[in-house]
N, C-alpha and C. Protein backbone atom coordinates (compact mmCIF):
# COMPACT_ATOMS: atom_id res chain seq x y z
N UNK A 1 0.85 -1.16 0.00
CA UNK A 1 0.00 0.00 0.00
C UNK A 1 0.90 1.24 0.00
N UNK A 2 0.55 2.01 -0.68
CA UNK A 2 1.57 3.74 -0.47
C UNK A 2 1.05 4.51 0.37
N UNK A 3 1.91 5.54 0.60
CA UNK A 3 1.86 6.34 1.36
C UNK A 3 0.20 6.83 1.03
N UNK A 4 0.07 7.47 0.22
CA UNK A 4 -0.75 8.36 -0.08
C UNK A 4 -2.34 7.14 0.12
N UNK A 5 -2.43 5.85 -0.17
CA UNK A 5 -3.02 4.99 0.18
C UNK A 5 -3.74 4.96 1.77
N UNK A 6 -2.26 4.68 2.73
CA UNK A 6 -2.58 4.55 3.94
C UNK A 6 -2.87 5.77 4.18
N UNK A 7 -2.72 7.40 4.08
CA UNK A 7 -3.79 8.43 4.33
C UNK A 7 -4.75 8.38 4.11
N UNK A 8 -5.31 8.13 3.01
CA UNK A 8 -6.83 7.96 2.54
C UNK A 8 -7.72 7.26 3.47
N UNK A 9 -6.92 5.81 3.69
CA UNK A 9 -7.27 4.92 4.74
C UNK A 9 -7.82 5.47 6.07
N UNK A 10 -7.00 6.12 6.25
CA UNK A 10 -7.03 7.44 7.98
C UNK A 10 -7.67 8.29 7.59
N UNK A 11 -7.74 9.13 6.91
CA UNK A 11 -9.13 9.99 6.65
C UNK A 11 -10.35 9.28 6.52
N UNK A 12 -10.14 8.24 5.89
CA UNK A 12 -11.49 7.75 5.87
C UNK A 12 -12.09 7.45 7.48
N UNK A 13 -11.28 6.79 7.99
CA UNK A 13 -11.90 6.40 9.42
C UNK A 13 -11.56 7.47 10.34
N UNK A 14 -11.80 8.69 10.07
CA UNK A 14 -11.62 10.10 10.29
C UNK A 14 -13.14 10.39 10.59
N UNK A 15 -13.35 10.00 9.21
CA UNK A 15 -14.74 10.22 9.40
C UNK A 15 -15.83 10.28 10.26
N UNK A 16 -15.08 9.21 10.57
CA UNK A 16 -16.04 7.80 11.65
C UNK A 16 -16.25 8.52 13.29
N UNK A 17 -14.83 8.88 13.59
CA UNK A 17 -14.48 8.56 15.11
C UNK A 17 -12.94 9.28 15.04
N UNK A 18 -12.02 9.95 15.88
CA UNK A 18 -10.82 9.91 16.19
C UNK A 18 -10.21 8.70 16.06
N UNK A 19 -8.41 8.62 15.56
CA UNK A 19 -8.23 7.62 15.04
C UNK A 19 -7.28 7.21 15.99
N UNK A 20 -6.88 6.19 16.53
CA UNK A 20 -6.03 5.53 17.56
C UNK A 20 -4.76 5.63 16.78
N UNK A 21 -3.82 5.89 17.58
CA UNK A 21 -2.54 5.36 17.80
C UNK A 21 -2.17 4.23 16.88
N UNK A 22 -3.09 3.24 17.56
CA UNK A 22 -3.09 1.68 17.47
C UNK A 22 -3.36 1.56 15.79
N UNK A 23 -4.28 2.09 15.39
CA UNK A 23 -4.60 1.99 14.05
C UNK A 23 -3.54 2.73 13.08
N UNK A 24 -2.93 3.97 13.68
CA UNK A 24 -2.12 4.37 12.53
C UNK A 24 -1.10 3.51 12.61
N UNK A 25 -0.97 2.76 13.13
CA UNK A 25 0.94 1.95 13.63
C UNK A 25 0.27 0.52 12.45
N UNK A 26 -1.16 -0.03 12.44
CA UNK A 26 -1.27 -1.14 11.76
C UNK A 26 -1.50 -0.51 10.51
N UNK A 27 -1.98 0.53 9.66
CA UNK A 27 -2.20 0.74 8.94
C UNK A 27 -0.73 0.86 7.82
N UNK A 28 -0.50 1.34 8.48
CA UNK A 28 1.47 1.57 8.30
C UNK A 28 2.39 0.23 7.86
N UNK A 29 1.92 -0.10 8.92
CA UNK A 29 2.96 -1.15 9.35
C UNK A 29 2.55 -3.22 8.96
N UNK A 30 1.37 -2.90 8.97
CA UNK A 30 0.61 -4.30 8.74
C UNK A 30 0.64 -5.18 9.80
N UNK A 31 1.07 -4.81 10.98
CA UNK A 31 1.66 -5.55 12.19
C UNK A 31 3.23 -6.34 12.17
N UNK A 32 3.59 -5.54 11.00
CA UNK A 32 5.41 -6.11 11.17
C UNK A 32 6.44 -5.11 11.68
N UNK A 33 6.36 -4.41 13.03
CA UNK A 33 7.27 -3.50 12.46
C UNK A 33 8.51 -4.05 12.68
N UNK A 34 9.38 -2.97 11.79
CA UNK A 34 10.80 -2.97 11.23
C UNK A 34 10.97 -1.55 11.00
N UNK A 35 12.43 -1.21 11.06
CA UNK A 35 13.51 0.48 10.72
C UNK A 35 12.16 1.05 9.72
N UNK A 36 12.24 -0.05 8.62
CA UNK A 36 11.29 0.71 7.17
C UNK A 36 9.88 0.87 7.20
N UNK A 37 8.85 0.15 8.37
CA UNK A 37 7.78 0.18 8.82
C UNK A 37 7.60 1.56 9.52
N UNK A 38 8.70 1.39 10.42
CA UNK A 38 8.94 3.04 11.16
C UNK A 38 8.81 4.49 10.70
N UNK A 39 9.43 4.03 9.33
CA UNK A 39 10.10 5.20 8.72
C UNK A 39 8.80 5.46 7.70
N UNK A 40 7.90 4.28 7.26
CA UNK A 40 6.52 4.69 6.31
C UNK A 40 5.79 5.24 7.52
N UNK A 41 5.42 5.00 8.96
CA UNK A 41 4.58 5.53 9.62
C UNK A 41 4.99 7.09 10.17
N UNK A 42 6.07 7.09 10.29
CA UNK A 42 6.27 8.72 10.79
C UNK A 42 6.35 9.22 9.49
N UNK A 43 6.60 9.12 8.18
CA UNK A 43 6.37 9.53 7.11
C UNK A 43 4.99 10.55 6.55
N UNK A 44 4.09 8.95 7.22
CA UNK A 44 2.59 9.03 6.97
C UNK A 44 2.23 10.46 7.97
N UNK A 45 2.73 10.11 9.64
CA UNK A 45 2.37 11.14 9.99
C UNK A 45 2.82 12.36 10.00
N UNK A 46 4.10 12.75 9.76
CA UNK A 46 4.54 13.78 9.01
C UNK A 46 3.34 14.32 8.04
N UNK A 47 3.24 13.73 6.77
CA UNK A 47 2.38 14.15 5.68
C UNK A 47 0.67 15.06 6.58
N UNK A 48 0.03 14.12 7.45
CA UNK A 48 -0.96 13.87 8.09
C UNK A 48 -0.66 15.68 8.52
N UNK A 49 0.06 15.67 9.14
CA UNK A 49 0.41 16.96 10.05
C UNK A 49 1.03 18.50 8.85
N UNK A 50 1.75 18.30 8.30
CA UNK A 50 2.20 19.30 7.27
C UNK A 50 1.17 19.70 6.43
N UNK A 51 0.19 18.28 5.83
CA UNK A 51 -1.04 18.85 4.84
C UNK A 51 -2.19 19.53 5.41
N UNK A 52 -1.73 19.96 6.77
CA UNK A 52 -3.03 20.29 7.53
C UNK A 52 -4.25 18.93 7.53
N UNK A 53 -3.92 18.03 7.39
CA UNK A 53 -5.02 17.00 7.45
C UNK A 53 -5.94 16.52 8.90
N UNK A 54 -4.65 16.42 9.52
CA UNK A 54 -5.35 16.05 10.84
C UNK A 54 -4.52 16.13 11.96
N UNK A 55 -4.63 16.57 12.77
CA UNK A 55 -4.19 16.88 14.42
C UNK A 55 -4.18 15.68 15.69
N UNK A 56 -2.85 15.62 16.06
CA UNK A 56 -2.78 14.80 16.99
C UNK A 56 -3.12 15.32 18.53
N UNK A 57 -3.58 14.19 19.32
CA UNK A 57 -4.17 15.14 20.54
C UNK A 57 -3.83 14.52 21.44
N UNK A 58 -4.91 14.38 22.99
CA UNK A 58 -4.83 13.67 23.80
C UNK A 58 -6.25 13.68 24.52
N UNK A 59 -6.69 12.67 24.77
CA UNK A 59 -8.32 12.46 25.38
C UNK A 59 -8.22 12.99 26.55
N UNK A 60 -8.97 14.08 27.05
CA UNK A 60 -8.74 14.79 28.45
C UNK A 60 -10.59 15.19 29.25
N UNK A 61 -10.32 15.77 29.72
CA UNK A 61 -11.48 15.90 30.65
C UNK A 61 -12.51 17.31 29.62
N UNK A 62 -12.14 17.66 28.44
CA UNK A 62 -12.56 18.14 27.37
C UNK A 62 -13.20 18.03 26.49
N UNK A 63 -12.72 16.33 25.90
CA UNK A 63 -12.77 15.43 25.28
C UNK A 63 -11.46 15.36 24.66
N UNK A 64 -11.06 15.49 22.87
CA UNK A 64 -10.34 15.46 22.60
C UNK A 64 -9.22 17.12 22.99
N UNK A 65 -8.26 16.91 23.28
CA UNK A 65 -7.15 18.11 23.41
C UNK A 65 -5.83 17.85 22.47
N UNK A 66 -6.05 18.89 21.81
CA UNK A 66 -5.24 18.86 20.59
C UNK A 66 -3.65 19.32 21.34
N UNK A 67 -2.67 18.76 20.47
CA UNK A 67 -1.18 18.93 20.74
C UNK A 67 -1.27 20.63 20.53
N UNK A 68 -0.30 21.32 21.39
CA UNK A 68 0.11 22.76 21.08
C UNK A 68 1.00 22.74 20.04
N UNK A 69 1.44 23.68 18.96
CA UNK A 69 1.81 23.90 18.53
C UNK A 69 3.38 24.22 19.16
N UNK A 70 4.32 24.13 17.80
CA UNK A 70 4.24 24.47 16.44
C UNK A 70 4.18 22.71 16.22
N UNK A 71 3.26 22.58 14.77
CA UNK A 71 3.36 21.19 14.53
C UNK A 71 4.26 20.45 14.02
N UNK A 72 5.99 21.37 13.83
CA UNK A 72 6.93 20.81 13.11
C UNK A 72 7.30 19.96 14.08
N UNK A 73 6.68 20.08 15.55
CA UNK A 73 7.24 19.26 16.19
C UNK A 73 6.67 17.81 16.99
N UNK A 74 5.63 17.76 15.85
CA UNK A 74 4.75 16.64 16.12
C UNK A 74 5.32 15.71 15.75
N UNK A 75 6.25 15.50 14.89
CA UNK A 75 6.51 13.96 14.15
C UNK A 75 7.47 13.33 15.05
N UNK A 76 8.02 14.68 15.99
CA UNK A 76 9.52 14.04 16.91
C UNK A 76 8.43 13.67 17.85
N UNK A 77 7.76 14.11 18.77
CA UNK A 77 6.67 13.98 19.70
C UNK A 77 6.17 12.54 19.82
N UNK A 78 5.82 12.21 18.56
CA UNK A 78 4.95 10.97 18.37
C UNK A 78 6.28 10.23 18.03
N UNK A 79 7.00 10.19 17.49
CA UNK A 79 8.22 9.18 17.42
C UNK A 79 8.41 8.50 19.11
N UNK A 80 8.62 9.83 19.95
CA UNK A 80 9.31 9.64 21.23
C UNK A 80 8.10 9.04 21.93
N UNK A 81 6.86 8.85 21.56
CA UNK A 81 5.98 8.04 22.45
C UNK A 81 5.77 6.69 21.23
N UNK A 82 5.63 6.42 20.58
CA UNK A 82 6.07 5.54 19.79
C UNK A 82 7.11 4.51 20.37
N UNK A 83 8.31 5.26 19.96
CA UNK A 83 9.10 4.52 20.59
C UNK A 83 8.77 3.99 22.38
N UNK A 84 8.49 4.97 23.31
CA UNK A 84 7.69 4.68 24.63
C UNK A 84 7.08 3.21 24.70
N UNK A 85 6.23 3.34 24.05
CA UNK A 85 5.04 2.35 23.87
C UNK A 85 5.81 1.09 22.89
N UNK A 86 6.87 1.43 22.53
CA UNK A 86 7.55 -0.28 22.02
C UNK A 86 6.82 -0.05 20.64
N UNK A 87 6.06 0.89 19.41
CA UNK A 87 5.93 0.34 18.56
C UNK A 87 4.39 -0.37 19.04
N UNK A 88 4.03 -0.37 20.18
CA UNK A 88 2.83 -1.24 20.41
C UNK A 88 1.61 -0.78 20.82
N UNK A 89 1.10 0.39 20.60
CA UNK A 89 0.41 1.28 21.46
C UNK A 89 -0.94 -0.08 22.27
N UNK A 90 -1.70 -0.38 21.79
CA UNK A 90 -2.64 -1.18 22.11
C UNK A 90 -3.75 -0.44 23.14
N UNK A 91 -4.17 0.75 21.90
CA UNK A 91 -4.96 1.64 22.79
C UNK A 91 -4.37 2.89 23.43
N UNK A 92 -2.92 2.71 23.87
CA UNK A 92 -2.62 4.19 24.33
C UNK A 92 -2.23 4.72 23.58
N UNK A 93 -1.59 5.93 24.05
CA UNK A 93 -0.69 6.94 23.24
C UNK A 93 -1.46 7.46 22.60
N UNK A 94 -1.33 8.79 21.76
CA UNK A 94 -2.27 10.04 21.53
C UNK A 94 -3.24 9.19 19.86
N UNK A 95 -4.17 10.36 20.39
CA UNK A 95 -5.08 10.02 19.18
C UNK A 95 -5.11 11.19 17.88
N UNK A 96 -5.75 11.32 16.43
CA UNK A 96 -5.61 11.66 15.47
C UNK A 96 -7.20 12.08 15.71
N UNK A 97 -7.40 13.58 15.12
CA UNK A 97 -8.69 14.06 14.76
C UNK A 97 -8.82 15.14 13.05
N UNK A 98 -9.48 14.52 12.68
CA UNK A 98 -9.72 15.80 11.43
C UNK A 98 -9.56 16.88 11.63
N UNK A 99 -8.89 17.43 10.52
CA UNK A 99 -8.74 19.29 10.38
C UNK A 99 -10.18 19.61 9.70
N UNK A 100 -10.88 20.84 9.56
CA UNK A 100 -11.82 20.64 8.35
C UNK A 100 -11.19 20.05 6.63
N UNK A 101 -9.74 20.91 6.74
CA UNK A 101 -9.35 20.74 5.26
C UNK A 101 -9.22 19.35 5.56
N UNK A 102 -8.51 18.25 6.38
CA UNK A 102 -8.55 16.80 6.24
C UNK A 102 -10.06 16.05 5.97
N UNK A 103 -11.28 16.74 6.66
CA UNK A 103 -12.83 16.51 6.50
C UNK A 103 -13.14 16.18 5.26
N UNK A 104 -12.57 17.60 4.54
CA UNK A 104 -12.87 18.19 3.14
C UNK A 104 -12.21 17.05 2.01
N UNK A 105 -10.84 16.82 2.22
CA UNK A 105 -9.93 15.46 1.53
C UNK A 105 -10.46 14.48 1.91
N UNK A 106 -11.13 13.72 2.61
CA UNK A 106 -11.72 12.54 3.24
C UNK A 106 -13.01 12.58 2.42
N UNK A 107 -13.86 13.69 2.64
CA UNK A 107 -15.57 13.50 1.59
C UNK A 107 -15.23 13.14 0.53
N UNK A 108 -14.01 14.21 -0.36
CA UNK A 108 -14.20 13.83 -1.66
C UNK A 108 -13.18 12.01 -2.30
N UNK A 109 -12.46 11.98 -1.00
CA UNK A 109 -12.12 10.30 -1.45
C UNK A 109 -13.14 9.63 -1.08
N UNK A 110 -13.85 9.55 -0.80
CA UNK A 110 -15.16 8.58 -0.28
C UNK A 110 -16.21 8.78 -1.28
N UNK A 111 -16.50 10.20 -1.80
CA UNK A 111 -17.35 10.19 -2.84
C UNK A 111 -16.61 9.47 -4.19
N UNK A 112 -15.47 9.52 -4.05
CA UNK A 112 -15.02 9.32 -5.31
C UNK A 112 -15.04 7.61 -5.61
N UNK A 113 -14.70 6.85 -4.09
CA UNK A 113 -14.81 5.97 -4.31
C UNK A 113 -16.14 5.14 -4.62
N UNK A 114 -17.04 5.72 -4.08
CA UNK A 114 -18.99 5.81 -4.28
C UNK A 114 -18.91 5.38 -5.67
N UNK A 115 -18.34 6.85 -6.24
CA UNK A 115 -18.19 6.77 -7.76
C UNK A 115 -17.95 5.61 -9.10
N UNK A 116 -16.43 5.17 -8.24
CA UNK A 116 -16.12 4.47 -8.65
C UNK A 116 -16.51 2.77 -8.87
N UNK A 117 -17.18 2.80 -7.64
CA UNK A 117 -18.10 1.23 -7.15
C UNK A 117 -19.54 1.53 -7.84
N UNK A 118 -20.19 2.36 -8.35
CA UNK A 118 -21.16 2.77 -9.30
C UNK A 118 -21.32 1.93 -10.72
């Protein structure tokens, strides 16, 4: 699957619900990780975070609480709990929420795929 694949994937279930930890590490990774598994998932979330797509947070007495800024420093952030968590989150570690512009990229891959299954 490519990069640009496993985003679609995460926007789509964007849609749905905030996206686990847990799910971006399998989506990525397929449940093998390795150096190059690593390096497609902080990739992915790099992209996730730079395209304005979607915001990493933390579930608080709020509900979701988004990371402070600046977001160049999200990809080290999530590496260093990543790494924390062994690569294994299984439920912990921060969660993923839509930007509108990620909302906006998510409708029209979903319509498109509508389209396409038509």
């Amino acid at each position: 699957m490519s990069e640009r694949e496993m985003i679609d994937e995460l926007l789509d279930d964007g849609l749905v619900d905030w996206v686990s930890l847990q799910n971006v590490v399998w989506v990525c990774t397929s449940g093998t990780i390795t150096p190059d598994t690593k390096r497609v998932a902080l990739n992915v979330l790099h992209r996730l975070y730079s395209e304005e797509l979607m915001v990493p947070g933390d579930l608080g007495e709020t509900g979701f609480e988004d990371w402070a800024p600046p977001s160049e420093t999200w990809v080290i952030r999530s590496e260093m709990e990543l790494d924390a968590l062994d690569w294994q989150p299984m439920g912990d570690g921060f969660w993923l929420r839509l930007t509108p512009h990620g909302r906006m990229i998510a409708r029209e891959h979903a319509a498109a795929k509508d389209d396409d299954s038509a």
